[in-house]
Structures are given as C-alpha cells and as structure tokens.
N, C-alpha and C. Protein backbone atom coordinates (compact mmCIF):
# COMPACT_ATOMS: atom_id res chain seq x y z
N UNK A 1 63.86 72.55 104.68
CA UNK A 1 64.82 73.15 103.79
C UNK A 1 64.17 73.39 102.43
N UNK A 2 64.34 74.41 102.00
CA UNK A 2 63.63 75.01 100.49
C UNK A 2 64.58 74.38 99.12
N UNK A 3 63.99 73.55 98.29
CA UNK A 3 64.23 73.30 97.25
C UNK A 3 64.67 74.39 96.17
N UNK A 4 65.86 74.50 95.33
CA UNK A 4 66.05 75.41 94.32
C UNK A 4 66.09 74.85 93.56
N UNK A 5 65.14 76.07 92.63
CA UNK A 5 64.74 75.55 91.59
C UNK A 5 65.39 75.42 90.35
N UNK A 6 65.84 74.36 89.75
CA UNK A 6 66.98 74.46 88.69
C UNK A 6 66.97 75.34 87.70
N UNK A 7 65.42 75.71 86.92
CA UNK A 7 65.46 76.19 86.08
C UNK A 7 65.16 77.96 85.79
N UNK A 8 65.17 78.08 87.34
CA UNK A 8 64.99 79.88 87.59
C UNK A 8 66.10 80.39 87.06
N UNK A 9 65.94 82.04 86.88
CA UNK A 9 66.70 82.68 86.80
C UNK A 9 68.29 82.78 87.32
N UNK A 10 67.68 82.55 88.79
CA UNK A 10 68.63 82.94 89.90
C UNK A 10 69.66 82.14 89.86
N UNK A 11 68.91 80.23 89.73
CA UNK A 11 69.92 78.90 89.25
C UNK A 11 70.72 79.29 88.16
N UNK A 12 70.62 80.28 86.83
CA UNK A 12 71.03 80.06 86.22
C UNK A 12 72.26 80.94 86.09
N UNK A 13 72.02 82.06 86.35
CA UNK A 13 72.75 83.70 86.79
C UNK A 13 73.75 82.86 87.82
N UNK A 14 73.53 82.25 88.78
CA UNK A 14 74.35 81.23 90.00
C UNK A 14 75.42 80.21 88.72
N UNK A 15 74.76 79.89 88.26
CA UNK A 15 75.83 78.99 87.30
C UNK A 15 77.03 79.61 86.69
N UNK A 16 76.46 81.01 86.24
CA UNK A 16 77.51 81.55 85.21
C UNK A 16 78.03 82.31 86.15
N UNK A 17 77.77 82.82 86.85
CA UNK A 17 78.25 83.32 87.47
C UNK A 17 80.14 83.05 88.23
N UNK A 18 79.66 81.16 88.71
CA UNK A 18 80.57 80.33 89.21
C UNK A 18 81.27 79.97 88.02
N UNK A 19 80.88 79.96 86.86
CA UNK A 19 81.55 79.49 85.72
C UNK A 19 82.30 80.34 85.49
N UNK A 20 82.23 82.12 85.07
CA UNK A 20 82.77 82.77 84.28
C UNK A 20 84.12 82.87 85.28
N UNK A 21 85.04 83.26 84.26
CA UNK A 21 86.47 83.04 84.77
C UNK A 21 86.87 85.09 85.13
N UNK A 22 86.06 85.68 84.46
CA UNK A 22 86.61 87.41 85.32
C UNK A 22 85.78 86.94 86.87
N UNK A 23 85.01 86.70 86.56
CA UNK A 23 83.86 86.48 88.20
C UNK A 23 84.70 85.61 89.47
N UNK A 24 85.40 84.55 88.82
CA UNK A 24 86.06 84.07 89.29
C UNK A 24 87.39 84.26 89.96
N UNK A 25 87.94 85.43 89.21
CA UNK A 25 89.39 86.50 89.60
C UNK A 25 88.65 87.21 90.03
N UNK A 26 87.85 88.02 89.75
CA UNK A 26 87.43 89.24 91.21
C UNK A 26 86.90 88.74 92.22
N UNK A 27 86.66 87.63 92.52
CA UNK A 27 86.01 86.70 93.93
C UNK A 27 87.21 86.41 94.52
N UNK A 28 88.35 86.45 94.05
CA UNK A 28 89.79 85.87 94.62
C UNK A 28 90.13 87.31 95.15
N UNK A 29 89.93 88.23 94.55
CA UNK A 29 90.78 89.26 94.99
C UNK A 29 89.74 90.32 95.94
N UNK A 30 88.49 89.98 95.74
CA UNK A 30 87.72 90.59 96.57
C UNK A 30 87.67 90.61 98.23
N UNK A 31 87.15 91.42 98.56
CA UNK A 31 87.37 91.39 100.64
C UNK A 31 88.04 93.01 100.30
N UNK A 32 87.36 93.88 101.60
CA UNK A 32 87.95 95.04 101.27
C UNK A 32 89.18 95.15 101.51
N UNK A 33 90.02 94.17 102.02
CA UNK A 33 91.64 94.38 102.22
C UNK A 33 92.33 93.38 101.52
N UNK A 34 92.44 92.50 100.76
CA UNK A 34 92.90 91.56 100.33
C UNK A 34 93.79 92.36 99.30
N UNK A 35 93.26 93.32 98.47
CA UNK A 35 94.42 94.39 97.06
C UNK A 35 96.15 94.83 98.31
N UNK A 36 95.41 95.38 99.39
CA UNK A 36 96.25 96.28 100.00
C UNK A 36 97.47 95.16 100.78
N UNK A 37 97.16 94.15 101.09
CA UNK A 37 97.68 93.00 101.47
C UNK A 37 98.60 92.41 100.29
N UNK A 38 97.87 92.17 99.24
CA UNK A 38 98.88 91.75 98.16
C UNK A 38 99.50 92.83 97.80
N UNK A 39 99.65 93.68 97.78
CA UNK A 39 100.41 94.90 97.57
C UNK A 39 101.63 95.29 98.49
N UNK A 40 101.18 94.94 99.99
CA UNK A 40 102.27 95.00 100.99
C UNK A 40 103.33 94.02 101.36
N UNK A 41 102.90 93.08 100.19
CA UNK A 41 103.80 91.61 100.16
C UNK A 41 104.42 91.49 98.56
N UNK A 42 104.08 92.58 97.94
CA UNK A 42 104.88 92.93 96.79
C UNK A 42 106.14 93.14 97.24
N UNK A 43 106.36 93.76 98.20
CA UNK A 43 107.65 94.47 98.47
C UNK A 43 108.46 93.22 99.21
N UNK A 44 107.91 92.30 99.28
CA UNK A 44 108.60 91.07 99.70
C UNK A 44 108.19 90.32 100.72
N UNK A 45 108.94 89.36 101.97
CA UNK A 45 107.90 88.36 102.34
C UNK A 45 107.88 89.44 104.08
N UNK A 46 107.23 89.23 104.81
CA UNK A 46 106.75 89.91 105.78
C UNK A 46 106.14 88.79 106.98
N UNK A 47 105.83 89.57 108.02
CA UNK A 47 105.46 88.54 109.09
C UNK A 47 104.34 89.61 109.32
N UNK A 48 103.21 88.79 110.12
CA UNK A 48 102.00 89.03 110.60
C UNK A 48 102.49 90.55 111.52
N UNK A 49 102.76 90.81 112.33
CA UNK A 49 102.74 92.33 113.02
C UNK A 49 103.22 93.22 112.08
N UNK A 50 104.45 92.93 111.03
CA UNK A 50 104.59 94.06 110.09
C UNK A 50 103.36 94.11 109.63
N UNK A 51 102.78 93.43 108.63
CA UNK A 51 101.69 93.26 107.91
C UNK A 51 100.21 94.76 108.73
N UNK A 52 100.46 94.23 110.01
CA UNK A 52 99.30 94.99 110.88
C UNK A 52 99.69 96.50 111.03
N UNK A 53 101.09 97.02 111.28
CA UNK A 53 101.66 97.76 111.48
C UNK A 53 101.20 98.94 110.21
N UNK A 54 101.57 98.52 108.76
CA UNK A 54 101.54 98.85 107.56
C UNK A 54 99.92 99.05 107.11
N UNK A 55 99.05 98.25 107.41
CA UNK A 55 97.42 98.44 106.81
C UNK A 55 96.98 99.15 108.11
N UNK A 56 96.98 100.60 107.76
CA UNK A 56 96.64 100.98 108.42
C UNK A 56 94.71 100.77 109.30
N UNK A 57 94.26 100.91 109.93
CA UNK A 57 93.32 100.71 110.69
C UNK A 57 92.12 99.09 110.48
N UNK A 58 92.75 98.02 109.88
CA UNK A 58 92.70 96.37 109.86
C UNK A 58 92.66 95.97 110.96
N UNK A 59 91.70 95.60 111.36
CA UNK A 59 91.63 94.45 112.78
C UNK A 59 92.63 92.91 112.79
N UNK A 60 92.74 92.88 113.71
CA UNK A 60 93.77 91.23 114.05
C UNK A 60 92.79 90.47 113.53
N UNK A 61 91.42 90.67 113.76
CA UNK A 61 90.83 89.25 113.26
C UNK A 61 90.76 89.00 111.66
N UNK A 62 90.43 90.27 110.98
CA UNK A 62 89.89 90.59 109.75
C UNK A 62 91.29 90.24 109.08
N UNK A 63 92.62 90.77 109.54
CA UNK A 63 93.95 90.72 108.74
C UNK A 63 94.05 88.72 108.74
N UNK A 64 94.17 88.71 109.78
CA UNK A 64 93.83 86.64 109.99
C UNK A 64 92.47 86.18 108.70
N UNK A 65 91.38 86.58 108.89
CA UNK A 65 91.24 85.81 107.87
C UNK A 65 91.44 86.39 106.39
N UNK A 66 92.01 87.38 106.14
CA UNK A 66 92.03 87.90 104.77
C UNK A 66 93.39 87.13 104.28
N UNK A 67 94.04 86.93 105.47
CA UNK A 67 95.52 86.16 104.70
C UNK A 67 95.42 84.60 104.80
N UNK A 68 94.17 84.07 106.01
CA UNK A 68 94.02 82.61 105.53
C UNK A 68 93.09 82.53 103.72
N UNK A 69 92.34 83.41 103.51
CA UNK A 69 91.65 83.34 102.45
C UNK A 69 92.70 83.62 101.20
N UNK A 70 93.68 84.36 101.12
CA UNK A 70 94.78 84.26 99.91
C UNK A 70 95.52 83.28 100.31
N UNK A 71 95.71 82.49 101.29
CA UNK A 71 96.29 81.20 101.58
C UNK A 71 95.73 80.38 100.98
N UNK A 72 94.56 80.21 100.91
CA UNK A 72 93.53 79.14 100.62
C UNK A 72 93.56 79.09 98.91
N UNK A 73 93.04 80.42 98.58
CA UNK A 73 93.08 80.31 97.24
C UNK A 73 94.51 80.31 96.63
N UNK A 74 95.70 80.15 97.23
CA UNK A 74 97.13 80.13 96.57
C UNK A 74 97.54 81.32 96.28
N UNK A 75 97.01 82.58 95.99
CA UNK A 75 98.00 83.81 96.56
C UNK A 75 99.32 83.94 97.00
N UNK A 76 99.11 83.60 98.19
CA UNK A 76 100.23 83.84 99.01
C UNK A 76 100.74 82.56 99.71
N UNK A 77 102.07 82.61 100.51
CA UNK A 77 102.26 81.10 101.06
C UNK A 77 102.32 81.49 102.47
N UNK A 78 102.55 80.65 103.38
CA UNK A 78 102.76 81.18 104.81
C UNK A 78 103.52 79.66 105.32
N UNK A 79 104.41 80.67 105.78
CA UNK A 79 105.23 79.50 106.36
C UNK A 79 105.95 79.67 107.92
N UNK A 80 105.46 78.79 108.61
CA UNK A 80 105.66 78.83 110.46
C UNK A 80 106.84 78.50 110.31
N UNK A 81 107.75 79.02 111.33
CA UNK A 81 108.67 78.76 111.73
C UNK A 81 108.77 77.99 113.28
N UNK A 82 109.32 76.69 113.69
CA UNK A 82 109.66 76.21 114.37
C UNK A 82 110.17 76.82 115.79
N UNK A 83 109.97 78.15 116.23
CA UNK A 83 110.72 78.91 117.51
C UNK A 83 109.73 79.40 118.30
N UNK A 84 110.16 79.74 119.60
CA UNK A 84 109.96 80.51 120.63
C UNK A 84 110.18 81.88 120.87
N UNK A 85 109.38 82.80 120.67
CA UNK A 85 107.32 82.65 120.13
C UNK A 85 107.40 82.33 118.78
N UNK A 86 106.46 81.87 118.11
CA UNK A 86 106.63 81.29 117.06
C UNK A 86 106.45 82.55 115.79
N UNK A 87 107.04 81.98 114.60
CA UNK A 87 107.36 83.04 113.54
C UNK A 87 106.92 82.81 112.57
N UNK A 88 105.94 83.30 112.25
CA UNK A 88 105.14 83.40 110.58
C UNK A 88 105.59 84.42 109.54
N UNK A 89 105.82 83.71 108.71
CA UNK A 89 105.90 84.45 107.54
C UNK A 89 105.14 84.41 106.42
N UNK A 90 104.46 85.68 105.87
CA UNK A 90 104.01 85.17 104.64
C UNK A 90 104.86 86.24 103.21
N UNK A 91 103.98 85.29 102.03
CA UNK A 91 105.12 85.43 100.70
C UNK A 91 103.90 85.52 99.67
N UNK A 92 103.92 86.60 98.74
CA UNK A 92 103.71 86.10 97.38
C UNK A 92 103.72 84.84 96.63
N UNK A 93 102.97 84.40 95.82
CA UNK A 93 103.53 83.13 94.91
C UNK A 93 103.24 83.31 93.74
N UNK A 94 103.95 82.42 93.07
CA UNK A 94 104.39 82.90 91.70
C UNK A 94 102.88 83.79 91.24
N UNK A 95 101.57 82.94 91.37
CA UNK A 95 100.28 83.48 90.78
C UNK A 95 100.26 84.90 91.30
N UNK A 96 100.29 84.45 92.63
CA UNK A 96 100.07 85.94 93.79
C UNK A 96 100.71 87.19 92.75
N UNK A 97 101.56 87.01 92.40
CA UNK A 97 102.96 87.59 91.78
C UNK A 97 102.07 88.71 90.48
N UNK A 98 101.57 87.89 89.94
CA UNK A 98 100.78 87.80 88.40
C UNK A 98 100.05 88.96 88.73
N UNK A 99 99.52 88.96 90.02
CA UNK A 99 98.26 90.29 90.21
C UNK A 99 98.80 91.25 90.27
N UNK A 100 100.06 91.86 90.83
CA UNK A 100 100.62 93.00 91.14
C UNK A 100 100.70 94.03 89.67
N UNK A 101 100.92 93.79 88.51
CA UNK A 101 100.56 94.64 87.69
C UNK A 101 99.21 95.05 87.33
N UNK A 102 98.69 94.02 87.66
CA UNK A 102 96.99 94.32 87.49
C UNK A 102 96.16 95.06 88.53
N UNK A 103 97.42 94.91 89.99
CA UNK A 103 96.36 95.60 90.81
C UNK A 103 96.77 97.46 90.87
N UNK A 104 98.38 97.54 89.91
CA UNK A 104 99.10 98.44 90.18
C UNK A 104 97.76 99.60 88.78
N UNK A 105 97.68 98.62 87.84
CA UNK A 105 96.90 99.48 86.29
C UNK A 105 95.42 99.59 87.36
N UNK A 106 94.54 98.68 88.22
CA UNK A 106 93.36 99.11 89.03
C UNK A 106 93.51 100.21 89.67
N UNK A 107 94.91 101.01 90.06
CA UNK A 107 94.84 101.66 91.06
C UNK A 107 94.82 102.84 90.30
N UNK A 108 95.27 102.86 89.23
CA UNK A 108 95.88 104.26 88.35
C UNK A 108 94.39 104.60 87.65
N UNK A 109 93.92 103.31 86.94
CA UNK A 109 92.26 103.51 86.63
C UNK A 109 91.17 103.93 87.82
N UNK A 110 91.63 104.13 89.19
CA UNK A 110 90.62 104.15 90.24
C UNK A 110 91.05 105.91 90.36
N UNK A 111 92.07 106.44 90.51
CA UNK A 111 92.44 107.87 90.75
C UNK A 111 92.06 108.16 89.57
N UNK A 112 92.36 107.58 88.02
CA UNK A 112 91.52 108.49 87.19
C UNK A 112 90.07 108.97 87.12
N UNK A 113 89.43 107.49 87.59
CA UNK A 113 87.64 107.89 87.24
C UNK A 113 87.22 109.06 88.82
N UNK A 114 88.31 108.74 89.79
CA UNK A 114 87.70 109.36 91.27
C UNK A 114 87.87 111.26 90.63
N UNK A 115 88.89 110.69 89.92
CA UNK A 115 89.30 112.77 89.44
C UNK A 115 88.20 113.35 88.46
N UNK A 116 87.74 112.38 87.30
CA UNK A 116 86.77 112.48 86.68
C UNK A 116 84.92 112.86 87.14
N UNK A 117 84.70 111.75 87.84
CA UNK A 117 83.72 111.56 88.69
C UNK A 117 83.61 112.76 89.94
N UNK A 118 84.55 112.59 91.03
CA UNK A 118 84.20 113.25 92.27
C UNK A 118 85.14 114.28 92.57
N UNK A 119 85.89 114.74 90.82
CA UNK A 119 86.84 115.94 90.90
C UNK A 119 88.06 116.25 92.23
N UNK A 120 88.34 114.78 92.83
CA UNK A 120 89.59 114.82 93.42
C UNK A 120 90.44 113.10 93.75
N UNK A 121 91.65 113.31 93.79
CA UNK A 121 92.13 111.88 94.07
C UNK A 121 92.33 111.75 95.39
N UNK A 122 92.62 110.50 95.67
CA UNK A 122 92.84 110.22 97.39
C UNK A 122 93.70 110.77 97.72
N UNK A 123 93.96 110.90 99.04
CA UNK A 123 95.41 111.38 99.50
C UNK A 123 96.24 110.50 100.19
N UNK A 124 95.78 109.05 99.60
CA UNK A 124 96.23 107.76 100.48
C UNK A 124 97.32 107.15 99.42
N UNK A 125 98.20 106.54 100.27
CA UNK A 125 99.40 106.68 98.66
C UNK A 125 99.85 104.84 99.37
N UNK A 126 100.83 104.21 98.23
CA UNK A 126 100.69 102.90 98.39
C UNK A 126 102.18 103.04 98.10
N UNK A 127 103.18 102.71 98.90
CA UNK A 127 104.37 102.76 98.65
C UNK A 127 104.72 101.67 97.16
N UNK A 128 104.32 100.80 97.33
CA UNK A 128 104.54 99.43 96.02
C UNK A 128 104.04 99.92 94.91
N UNK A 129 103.57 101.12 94.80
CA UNK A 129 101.99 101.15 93.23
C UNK A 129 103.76 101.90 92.61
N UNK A 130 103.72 101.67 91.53
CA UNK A 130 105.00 102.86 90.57
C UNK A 130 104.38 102.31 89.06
C-alpha cells in the first residue's frame, strides 16, 4: 500500500477541499440525478415507482442509490410502511427543503448561460421550477 504524502500538493488541495463548506454542498447535491429527484419531491412526498415513472430515462438501480445517498446525507427521509407489498415513501426534510430555491435560481442561471453560450435553451421543462 502507497504512503501519502502529507505535505504534497494533492494532501493539501484533499484537505481544503473536505474542509471548504461550498465543496461540501455541491458534493451533497452532486450525482447526475440527485437536483431532479429533489425537485420531484418538492411537490411533496412520493413512493419509489412514482419517483421512476417521473425521471424520465433513470435506472432502478441508479434511482436506489441516488435516494439512499440523500437519505444518508439527510435530504430526504424514507419511511417503510408495514404492508403487503411493502410501501415506501420518501419526503423532503426540513434541510432537503432549504435547496429547492437554490436549485430553482441553478436552473434559471443554467438556461441563461446555455442561451448565451450555445444560443438555445433546453426543451426539457421541470414541472416544480416557477
């Protein structure tokens, strides 16, 4: 196993990196589906097949771990239900909550620079963004 070296670059760029607190919110919200997920649970709490139904072309496996990973970091909550077949739900939480204006001003700043930049906007529309 290779020793790292404390006092390189890379150790140190690695430190701040883990330290700085924007680095730290875009590592939470990063994964290419994790925005579109908190966005589809803006509109309130939902169960795993809606969830699949709504993101459009998301794999079962990829949607599983993108919602254990906002589980993990407190995002979102998920809560089983006790029945036959069994019933998951997941929810916003209060934090989860906190991102939705921030991801709503990312989206309005992303169609501006795409109109700027590559002279057209998407034609992909997000029912929750207003």
């Amino acid at each position: 196993m290779t020793k790292i070296k404390e006092n390189s670059t890379n150790s140190f760029n690695r430190k701040f990196l883990t330290d700085c607190d924007l680095t730290y919110a875009v590592q939470l919200m990063g994964g290419r589906w994790k925005l579109l997920i908190l966005m589809q649970l803006n509109s309130g709490t939902q169960r795993y097949g809606e969830l699949k139904k709504k993101i459009a072309n998301i794999t079962e496996r990829m949607l599983t771990l993108q919602l254990r990973e906002l589980e993990a970091d407190g995002l979102i909550a998920r809560q089983v239900f006790a029945e036959v077949p069994p019933r998951v739900e997941y929810t916003l939480t209060d934090i989860g909550r906190e991102l939705v204006p921030i991801c709503i001003n990312l989206h309005a700043w992303g169609t501006r620079h795409r109109f700027q930049v590559v002279g057209e906007v998407s034609a992909l529309s997000h029912e929750n963004l207003a």
